[in-house]
PDB file of N, CA and C in Angstrom:
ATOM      1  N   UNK A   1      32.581 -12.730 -37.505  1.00  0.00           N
ATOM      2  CA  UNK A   1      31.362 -13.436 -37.182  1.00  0.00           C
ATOM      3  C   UNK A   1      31.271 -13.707 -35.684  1.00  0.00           C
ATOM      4  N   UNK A   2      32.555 -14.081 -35.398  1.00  0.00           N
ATOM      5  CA  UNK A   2      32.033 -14.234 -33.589  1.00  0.00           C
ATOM      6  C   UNK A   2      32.184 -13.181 -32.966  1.00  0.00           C
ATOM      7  N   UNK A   3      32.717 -11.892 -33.377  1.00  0.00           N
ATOM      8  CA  UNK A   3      32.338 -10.648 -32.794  1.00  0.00           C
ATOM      9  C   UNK A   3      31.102 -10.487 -32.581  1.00  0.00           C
ATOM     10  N   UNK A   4      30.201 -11.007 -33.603  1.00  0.00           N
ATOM     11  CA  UNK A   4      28.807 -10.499 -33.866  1.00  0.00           C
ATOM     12  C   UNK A   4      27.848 -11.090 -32.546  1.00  0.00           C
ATOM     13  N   UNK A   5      28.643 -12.651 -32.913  1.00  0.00           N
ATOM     14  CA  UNK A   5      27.609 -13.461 -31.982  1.00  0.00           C
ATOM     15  C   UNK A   5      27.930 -13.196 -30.352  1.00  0.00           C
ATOM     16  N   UNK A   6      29.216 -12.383 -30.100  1.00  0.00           N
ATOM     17  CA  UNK A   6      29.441 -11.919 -28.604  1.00  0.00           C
ATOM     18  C   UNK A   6      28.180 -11.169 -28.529  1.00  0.00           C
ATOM     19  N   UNK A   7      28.110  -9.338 -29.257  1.00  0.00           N
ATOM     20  CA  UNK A   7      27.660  -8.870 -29.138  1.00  0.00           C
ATOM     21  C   UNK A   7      26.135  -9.066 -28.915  1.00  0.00           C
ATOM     22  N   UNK A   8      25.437 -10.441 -29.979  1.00  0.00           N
ATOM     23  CA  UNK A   8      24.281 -10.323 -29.740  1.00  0.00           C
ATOM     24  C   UNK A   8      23.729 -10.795 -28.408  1.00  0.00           C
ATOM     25  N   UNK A   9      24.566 -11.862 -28.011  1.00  0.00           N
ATOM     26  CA  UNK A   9      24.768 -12.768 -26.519  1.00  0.00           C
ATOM     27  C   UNK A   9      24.294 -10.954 -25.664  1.00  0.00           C
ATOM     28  N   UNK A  10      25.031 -10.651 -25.694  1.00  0.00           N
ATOM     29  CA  UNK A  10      25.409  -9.300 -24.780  1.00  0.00           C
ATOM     30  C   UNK A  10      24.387  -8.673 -24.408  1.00  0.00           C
ATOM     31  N   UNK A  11      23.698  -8.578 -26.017  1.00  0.00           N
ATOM     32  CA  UNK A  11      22.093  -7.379 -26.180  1.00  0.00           C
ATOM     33  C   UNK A  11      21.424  -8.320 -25.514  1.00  0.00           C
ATOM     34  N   UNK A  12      21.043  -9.184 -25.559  1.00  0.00           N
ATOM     35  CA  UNK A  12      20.174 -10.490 -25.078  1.00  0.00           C
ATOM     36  C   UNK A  12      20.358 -10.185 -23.645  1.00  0.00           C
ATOM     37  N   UNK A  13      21.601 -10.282 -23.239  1.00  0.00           N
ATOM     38  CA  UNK A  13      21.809 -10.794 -21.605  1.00  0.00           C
ATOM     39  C   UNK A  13      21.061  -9.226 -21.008  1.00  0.00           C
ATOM     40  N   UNK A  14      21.549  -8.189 -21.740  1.00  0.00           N
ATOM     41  CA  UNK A  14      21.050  -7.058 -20.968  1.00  0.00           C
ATOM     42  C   UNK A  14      19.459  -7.043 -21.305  1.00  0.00           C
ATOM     43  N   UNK A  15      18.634  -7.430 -22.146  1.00  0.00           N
ATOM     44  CA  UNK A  15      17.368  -7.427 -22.296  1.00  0.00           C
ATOM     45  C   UNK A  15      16.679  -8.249 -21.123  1.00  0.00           C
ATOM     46  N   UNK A  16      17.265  -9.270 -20.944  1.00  0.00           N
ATOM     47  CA  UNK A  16      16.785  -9.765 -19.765  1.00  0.00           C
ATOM     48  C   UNK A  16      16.866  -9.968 -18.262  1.00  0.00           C
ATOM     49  N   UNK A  17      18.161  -8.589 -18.264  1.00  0.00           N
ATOM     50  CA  UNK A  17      18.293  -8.025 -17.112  1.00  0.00           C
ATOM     51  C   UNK A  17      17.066  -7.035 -16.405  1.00  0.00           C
ATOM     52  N   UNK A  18      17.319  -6.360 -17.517  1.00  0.00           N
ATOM     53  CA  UNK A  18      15.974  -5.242 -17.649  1.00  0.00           C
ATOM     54  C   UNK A  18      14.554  -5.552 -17.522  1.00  0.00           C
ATOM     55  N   UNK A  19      14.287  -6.736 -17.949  1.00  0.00           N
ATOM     56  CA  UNK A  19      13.330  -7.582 -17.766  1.00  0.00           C
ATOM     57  C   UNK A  19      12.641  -7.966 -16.537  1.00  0.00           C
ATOM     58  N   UNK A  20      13.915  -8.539 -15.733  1.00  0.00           N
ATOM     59  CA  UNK A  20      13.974  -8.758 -14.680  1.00  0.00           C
ATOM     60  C   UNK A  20      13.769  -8.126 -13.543  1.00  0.00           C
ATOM     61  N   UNK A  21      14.303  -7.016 -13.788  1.00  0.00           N
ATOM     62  CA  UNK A  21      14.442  -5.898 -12.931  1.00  0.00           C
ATOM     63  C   UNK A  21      13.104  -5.063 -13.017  1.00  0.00           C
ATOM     64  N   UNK A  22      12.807  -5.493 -14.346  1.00  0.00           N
ATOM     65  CA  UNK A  22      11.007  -4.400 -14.316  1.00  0.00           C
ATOM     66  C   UNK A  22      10.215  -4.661 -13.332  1.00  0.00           C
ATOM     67  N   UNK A  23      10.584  -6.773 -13.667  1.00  0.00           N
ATOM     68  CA  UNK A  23       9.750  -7.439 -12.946  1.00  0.00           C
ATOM     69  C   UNK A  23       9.730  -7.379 -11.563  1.00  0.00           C
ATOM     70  N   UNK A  24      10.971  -7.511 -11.223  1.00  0.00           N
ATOM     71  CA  UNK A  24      11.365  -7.237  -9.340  1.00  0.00           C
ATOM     72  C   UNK A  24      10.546  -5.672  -9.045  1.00  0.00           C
ATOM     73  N   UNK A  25      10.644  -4.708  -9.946  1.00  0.00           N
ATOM     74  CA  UNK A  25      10.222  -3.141  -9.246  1.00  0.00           C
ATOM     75  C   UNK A  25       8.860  -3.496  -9.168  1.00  0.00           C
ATOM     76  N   UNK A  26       7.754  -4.328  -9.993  1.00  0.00           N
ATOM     77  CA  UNK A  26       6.489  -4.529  -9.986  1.00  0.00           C
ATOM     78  C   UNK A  26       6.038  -5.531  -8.877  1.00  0.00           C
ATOM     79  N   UNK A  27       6.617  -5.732  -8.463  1.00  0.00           N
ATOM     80  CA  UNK A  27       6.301  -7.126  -7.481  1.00  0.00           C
ATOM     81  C   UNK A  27       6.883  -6.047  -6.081  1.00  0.00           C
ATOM     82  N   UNK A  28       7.595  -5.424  -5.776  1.00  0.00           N
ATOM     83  CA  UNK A  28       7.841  -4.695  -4.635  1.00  0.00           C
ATOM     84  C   UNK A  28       6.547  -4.052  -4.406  1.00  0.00           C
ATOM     85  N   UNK A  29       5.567  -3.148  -5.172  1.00  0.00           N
ATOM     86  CA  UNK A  29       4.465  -2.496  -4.690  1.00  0.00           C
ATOM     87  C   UNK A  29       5.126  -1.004  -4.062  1.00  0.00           C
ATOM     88  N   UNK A  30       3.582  -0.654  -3.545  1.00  0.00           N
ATOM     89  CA  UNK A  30       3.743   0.522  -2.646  1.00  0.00           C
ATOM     90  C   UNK A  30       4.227   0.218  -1.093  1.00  0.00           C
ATOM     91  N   UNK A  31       5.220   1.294  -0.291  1.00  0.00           N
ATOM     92  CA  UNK A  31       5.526   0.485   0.728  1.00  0.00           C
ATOM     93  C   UNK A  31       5.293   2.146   1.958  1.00  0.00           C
ATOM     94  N   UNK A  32       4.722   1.800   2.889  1.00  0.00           N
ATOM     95  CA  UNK A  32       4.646   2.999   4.130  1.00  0.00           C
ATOM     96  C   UNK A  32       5.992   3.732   3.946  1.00  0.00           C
ATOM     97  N   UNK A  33       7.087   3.811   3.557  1.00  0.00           N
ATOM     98  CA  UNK A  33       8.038   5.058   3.560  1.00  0.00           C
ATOM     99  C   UNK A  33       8.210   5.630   2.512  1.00  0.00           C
ATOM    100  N   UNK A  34       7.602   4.886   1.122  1.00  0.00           N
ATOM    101  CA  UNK A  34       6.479   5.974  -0.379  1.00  0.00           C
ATOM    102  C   UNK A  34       5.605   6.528   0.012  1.00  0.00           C
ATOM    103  N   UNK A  35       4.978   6.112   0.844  1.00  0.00           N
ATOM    104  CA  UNK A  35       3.551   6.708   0.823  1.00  0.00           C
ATOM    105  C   UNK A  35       4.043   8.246   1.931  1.00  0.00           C
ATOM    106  N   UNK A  36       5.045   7.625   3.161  1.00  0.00           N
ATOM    107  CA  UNK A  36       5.092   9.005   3.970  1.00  0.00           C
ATOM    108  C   UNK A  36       5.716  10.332   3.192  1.00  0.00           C
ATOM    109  N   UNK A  37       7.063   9.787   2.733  1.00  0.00           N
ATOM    110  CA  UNK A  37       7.513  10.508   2.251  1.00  0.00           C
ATOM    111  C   UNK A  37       7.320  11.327   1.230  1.00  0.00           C
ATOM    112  N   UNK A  38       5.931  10.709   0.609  1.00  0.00           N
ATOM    113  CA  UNK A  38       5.360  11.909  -0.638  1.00  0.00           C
ATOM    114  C   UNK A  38       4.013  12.620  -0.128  1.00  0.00           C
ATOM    115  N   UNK A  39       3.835  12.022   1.264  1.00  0.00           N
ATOM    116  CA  UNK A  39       2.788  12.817   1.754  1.00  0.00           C
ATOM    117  C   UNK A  39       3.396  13.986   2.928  1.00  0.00           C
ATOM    118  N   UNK A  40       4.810  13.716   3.138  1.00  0.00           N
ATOM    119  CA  UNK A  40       5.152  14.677   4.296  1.00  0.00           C
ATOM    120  C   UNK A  40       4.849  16.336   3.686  1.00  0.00           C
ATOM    121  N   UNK A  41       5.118  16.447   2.759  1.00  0.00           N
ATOM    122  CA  UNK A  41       4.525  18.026   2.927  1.00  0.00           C
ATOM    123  C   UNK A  41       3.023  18.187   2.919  1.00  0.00           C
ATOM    124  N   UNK A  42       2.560  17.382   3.270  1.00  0.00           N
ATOM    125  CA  UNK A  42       0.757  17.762   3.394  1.00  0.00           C
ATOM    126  C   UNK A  42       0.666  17.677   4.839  1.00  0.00           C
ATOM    127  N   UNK A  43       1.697  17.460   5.849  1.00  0.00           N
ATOM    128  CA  UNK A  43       0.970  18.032   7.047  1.00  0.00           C
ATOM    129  C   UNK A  43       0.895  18.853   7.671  1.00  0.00           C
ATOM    130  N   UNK A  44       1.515  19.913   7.056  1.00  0.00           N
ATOM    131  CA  UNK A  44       0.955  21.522   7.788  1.00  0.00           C
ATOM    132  C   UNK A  44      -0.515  21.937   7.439  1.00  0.00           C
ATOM    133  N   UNK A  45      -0.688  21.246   5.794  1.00  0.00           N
ATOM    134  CA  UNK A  45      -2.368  21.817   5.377  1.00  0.00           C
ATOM    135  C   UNK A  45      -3.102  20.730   5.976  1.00  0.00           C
ATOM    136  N   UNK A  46      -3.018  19.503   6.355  1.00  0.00           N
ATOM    137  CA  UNK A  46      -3.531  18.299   7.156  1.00  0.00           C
ATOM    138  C   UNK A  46      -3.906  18.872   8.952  1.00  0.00           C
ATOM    139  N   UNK A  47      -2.845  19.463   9.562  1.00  0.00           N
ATOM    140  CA  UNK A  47      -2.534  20.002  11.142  1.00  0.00           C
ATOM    141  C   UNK A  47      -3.749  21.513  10.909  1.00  0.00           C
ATOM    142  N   UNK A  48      -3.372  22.165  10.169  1.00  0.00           N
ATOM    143  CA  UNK A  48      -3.451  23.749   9.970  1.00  0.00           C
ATOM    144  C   UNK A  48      -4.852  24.445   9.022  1.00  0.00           C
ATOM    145  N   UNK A  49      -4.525  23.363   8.576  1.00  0.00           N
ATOM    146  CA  UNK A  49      -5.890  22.910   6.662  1.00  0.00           C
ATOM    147  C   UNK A  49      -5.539  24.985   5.954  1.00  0.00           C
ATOM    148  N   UNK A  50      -6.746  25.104   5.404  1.00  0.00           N
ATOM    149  CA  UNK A  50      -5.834  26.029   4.503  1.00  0.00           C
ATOM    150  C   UNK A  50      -5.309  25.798   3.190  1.00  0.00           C
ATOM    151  N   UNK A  51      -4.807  25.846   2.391  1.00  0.00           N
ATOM    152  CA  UNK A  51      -4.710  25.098   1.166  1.00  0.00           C
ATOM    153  C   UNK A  51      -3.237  24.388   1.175  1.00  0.00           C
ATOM    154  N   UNK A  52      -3.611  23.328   0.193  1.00  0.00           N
ATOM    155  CA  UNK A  52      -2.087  22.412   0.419  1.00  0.00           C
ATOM    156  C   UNK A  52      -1.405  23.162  -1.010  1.00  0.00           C
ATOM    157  N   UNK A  53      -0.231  22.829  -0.493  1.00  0.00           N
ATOM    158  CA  UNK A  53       1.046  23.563  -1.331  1.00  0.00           C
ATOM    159  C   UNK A  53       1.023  22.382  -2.672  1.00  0.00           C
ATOM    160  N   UNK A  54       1.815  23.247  -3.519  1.00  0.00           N
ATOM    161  CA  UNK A  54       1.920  22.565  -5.006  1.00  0.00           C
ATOM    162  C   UNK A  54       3.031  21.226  -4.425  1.00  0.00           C
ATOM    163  N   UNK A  55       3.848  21.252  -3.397  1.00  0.00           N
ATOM    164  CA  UNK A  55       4.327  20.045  -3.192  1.00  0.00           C
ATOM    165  C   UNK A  55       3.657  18.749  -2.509  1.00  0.00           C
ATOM    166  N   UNK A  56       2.593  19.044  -2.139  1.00  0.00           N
ATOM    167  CA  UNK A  56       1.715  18.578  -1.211  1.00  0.00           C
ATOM    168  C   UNK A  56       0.754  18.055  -2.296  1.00  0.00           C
ATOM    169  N   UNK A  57       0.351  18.370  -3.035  1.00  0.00           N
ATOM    170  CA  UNK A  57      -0.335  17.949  -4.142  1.00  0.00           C
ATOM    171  C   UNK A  57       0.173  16.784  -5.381  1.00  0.00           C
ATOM    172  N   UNK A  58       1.197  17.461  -5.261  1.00  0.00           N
ATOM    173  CA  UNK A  58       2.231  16.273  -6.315  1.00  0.00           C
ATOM    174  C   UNK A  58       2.600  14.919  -5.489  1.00  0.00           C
ATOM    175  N   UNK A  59       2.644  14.955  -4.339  1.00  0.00           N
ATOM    176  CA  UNK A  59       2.454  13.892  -3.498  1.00  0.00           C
ATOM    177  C   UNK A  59       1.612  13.104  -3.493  1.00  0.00           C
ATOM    178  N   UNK A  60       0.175  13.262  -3.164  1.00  0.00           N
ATOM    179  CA  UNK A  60      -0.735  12.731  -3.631  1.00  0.00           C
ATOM    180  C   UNK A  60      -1.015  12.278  -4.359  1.00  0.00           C
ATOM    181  N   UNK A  61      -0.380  13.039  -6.042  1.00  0.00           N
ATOM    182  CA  UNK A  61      -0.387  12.616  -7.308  1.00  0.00           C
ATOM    183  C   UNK A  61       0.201  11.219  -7.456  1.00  0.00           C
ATOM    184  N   UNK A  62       1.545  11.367  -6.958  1.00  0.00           N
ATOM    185  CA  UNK A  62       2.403   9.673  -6.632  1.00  0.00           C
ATOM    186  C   UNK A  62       1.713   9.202  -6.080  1.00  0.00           C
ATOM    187  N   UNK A  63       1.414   9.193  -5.046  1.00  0.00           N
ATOM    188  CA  UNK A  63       0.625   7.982  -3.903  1.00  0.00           C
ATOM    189  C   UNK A  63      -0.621   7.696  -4.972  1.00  0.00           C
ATOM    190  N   UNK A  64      -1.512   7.970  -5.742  1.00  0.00           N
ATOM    191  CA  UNK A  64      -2.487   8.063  -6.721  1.00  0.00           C
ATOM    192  C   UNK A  64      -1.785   7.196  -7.990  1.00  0.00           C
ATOM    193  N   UNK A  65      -0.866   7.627  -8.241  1.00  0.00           N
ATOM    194  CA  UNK A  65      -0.343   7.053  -9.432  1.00  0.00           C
ATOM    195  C   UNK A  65       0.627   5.631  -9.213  1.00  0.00           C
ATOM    196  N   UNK A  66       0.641   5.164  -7.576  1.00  0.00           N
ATOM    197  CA  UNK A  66       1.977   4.024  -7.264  1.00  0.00           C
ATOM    198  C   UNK A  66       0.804   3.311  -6.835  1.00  0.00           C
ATOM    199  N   UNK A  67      -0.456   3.386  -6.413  1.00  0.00           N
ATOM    200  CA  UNK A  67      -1.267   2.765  -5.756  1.00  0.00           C
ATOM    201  C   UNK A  67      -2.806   2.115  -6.846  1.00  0.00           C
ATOM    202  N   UNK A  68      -2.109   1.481  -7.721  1.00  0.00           N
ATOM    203  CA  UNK A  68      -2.829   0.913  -9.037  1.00  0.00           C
ATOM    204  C   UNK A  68      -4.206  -0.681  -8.652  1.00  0.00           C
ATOM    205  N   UNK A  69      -3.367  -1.497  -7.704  1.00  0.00           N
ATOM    206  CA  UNK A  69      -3.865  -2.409  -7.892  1.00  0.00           C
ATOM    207  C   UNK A  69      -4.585  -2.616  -6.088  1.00  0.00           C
ATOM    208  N   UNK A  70      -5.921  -3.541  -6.126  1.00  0.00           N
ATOM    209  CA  UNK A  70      -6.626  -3.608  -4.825  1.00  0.00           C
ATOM    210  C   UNK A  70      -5.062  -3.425  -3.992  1.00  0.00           C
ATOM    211  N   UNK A  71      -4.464  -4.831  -3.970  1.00  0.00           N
ATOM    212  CA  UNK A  71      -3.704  -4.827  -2.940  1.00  0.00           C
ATOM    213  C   UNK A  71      -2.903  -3.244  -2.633  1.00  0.00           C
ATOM    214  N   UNK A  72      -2.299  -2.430  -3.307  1.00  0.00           N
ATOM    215  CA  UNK A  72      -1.343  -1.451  -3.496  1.00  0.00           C
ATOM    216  C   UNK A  72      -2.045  -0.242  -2.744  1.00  0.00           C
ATOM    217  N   UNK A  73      -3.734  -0.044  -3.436  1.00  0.00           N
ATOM    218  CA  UNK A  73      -4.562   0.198  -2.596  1.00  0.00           C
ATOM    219  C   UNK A  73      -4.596   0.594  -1.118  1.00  0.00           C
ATOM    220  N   UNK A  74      -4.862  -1.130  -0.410  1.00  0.00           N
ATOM    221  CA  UNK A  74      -5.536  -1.261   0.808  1.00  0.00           C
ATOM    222  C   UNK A  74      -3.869  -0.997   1.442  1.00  0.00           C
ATOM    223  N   UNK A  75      -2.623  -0.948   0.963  1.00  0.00           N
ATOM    224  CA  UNK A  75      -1.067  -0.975   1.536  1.00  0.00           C
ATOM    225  C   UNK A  75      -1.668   0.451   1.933  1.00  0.00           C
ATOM    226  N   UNK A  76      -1.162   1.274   1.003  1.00  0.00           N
ATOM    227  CA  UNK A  76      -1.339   2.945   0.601  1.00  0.00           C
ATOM    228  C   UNK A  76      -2.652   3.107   2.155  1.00  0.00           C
ATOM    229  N   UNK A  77      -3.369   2.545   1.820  1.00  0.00           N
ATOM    230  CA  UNK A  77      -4.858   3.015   2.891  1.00  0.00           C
ATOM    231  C   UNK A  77      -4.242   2.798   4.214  1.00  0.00           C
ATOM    232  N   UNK A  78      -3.575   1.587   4.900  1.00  0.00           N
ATOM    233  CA  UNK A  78      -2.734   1.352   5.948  1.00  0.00           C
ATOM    234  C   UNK A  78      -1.765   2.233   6.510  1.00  0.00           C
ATOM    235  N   UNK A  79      -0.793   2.612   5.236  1.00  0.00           N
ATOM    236  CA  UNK A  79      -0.218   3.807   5.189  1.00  0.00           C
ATOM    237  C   UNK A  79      -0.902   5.004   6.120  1.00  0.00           C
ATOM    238  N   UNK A  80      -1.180   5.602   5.363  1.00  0.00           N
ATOM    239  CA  UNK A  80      -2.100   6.690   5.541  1.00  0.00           C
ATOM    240  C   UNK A  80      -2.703   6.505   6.796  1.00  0.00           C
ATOM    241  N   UNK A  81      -3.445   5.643   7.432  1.00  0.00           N
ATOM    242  CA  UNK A  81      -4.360   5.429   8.419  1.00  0.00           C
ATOM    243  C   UNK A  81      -3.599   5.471   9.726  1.00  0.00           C
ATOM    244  N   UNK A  82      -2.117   5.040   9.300  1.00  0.00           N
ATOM    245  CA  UNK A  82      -1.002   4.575  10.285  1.00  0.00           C
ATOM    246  C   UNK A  82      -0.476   5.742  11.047  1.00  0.00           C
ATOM    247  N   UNK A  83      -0.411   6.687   9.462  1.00  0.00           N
ATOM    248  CA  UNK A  83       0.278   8.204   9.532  1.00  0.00           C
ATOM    249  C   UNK A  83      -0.610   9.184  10.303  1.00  0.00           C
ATOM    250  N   UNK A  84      -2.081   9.201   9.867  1.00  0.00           N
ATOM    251  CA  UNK A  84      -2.817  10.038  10.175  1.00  0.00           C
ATOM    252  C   UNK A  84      -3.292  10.028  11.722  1.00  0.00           C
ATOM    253  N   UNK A  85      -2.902   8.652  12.430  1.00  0.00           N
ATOM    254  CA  UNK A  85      -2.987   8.143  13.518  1.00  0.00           C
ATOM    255  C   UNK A  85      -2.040   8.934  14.399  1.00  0.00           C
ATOM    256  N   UNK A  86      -0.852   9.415  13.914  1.00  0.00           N
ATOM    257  CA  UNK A  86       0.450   9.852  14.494  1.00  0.00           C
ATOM    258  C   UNK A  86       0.213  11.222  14.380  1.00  0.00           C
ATOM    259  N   UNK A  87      -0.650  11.730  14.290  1.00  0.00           N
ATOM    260  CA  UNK A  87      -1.311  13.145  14.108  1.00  0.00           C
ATOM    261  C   UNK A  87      -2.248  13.407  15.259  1.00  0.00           C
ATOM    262  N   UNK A  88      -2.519  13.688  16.230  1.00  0.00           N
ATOM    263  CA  UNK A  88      -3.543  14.033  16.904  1.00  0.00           C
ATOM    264  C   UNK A  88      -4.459  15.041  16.129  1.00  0.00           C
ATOM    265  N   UNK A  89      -3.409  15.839  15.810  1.00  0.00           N
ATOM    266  CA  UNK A  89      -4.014  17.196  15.709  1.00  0.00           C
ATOM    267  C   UNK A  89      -4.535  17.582  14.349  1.00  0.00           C
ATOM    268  N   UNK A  90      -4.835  15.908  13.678  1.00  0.00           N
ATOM    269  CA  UNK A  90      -5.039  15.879  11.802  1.00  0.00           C
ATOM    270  C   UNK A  90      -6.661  16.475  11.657  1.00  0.00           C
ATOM    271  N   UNK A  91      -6.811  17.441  11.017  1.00  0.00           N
ATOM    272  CA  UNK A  91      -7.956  17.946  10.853  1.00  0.00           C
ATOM    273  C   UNK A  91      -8.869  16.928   9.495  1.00  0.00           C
ATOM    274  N   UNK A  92     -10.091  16.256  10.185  1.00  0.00           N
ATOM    275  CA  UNK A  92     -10.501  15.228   9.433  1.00  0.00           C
ATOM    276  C   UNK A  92     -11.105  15.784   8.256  1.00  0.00           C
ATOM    277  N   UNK A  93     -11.630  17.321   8.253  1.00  0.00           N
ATOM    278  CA  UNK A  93     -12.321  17.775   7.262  1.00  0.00           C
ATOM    279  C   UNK A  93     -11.168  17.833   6.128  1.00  0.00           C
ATOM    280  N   UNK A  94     -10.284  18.299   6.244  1.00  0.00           N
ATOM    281  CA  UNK A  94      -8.906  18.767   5.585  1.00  0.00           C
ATOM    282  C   UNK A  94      -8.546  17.160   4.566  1.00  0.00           C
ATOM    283  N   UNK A  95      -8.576  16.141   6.007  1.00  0.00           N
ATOM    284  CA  UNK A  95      -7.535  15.203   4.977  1.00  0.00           C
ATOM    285  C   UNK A  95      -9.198  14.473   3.989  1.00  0.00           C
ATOM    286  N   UNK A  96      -9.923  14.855   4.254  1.00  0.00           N
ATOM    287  CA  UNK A  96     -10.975  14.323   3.482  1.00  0.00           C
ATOM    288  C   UNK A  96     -11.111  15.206   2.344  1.00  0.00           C
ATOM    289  N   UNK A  97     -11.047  16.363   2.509  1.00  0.00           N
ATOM    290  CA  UNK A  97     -10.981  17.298   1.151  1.00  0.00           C
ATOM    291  C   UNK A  97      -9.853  17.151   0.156  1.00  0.00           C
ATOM    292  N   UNK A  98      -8.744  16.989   0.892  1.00  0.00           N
ATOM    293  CA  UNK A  98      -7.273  17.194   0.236  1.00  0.00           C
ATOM    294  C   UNK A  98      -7.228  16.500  -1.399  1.00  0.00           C
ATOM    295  N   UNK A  99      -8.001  15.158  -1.696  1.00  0.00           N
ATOM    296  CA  UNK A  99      -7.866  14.820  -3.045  1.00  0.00           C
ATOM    297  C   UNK A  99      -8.760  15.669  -4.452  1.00  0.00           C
ATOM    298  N   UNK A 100      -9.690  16.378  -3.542  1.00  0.00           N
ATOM    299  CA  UNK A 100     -10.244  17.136  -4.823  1.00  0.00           C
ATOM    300  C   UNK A 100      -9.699  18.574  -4.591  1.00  0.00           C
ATOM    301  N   UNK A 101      -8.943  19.342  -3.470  1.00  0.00           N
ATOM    302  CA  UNK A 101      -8.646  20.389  -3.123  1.00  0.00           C
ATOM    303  C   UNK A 101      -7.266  20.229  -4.287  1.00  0.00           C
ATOM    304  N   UNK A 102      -6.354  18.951  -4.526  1.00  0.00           N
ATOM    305  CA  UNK A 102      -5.318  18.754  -5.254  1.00  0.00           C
ATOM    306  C   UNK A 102      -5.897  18.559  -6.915  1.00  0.00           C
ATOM    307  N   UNK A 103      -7.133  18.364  -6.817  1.00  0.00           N
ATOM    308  CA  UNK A 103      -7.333  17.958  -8.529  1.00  0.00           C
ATOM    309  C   UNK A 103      -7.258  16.611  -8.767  1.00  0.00           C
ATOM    310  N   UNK A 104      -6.890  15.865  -7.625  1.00  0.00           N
ATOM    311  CA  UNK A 104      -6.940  14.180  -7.665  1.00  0.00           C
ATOM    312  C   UNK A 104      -7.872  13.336  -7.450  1.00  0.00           C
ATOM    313  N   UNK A 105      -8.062  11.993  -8.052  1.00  0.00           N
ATOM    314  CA  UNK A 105      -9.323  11.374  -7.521  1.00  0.00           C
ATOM    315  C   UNK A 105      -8.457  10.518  -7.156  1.00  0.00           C
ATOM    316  N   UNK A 106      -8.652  10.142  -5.684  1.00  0.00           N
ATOM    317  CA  UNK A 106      -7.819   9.650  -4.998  1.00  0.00           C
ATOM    318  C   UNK A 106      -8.615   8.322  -4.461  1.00  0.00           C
ATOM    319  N   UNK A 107      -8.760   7.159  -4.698  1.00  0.00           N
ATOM    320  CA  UNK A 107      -9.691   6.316  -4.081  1.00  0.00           C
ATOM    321  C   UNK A 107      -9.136   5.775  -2.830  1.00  0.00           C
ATOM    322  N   UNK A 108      -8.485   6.127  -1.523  1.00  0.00           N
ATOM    323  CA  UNK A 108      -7.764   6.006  -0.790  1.00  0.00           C
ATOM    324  C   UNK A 108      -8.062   7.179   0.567  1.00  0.00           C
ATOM    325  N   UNK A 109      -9.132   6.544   1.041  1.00  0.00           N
ATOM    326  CA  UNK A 109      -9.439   7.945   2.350  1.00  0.00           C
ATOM    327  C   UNK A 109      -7.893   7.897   2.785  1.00  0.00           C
ATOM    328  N   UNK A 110      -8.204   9.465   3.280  1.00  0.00           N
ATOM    329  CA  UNK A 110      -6.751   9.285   4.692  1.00  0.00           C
ATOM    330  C   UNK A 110      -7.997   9.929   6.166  1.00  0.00           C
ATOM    331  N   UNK A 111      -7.797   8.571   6.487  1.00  0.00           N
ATOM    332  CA  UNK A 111      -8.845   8.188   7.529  1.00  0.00           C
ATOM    333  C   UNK A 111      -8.284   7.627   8.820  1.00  0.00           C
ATOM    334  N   UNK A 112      -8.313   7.866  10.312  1.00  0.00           N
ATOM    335  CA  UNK A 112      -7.713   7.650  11.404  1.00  0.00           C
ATOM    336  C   UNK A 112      -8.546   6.283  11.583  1.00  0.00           C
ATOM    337  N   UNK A 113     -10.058   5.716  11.099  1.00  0.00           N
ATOM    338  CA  UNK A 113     -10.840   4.909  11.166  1.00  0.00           C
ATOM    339  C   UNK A 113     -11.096   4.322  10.609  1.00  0.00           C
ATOM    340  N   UNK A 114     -10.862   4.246   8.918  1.00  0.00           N
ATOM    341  CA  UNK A 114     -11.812   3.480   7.775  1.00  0.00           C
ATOM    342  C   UNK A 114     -10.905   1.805   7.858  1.00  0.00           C
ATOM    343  N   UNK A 115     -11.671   1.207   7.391  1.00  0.00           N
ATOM    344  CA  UNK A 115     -11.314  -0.624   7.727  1.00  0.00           C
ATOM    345  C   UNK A 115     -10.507  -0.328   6.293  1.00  0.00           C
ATOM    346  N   UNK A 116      -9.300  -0.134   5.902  1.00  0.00           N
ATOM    347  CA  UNK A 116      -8.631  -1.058   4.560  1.00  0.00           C
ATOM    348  C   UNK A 116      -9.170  -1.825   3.849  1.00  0.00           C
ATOM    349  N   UNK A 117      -9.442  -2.761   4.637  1.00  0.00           N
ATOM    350  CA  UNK A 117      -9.819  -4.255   4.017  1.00  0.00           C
ATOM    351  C   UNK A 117     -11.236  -4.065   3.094  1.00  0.00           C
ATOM    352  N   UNK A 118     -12.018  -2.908   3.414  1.00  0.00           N
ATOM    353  CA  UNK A 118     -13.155  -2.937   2.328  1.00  0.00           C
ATOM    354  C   UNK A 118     -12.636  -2.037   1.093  1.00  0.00           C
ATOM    355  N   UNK A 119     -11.244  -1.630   0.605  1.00  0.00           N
ATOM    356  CA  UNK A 119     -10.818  -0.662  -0.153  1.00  0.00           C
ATOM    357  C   UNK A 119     -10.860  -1.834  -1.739  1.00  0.00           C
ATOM    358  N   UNK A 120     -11.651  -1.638  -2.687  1.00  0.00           N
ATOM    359  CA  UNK A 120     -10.927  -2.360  -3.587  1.00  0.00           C
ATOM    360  C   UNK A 120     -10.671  -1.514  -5.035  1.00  0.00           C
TER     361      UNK A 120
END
């Protein structure tokens, strides 16, 4: 019997580890070195335009799929605005096409100009 009641202690303690931990990954958000790092292969078709590569697309897909809520959003839009800034040479037609050129609806310009703060 007190084998039992260790074990259930045990299942318990790890349920609400897990719990915890869901909770901590949901409260972190999207952060500028997610967003670069799943957009770095889109800047040769961003610099060059031309079509973006199947890795370049799946990128987007994450940044699309991590960027759920206003706030996560207008982060992701900062992102992007920050990145695309560090580009001289970012072809605006390109990064404006890139979410339907990928098959994504991306509510998140990648814009050297757009205000964040109206993203909701």
């Amino acid at each position: 019997m007190k084998y039992f009641a260790v074990v259930l202690v045990l299942v318990v303690l790890a349920v609400v580890q897990l719990a915890i931990a869901g909770r901590l990954e949901q409260q972190v958000g999207v952060s500028c070195g997610q967003v670069d790092a799943n957009m770095a292969p889109c800047i040769s078709y961003l610099t060059q335009g031309g079509e973006p590569s199947a890795s370049c697309c799946s990128g987007v897909k994450t940044v699309s799929g991590m960027a759920q809520s206003t706030d996560e959003r207008r982060t992701a839009c900062n992102c992007l605005k920050a990145a695309a800034n560090r580009y001289a040479n970012l072809k605006d037609d390109a990064a404006q096409a890139l979410p339907s050129k990928c098959g994504v609806s991306l509510n998140i310009p990648i814009s050297r100009t757009i205000n964040c703060d109206t993203i909701s």
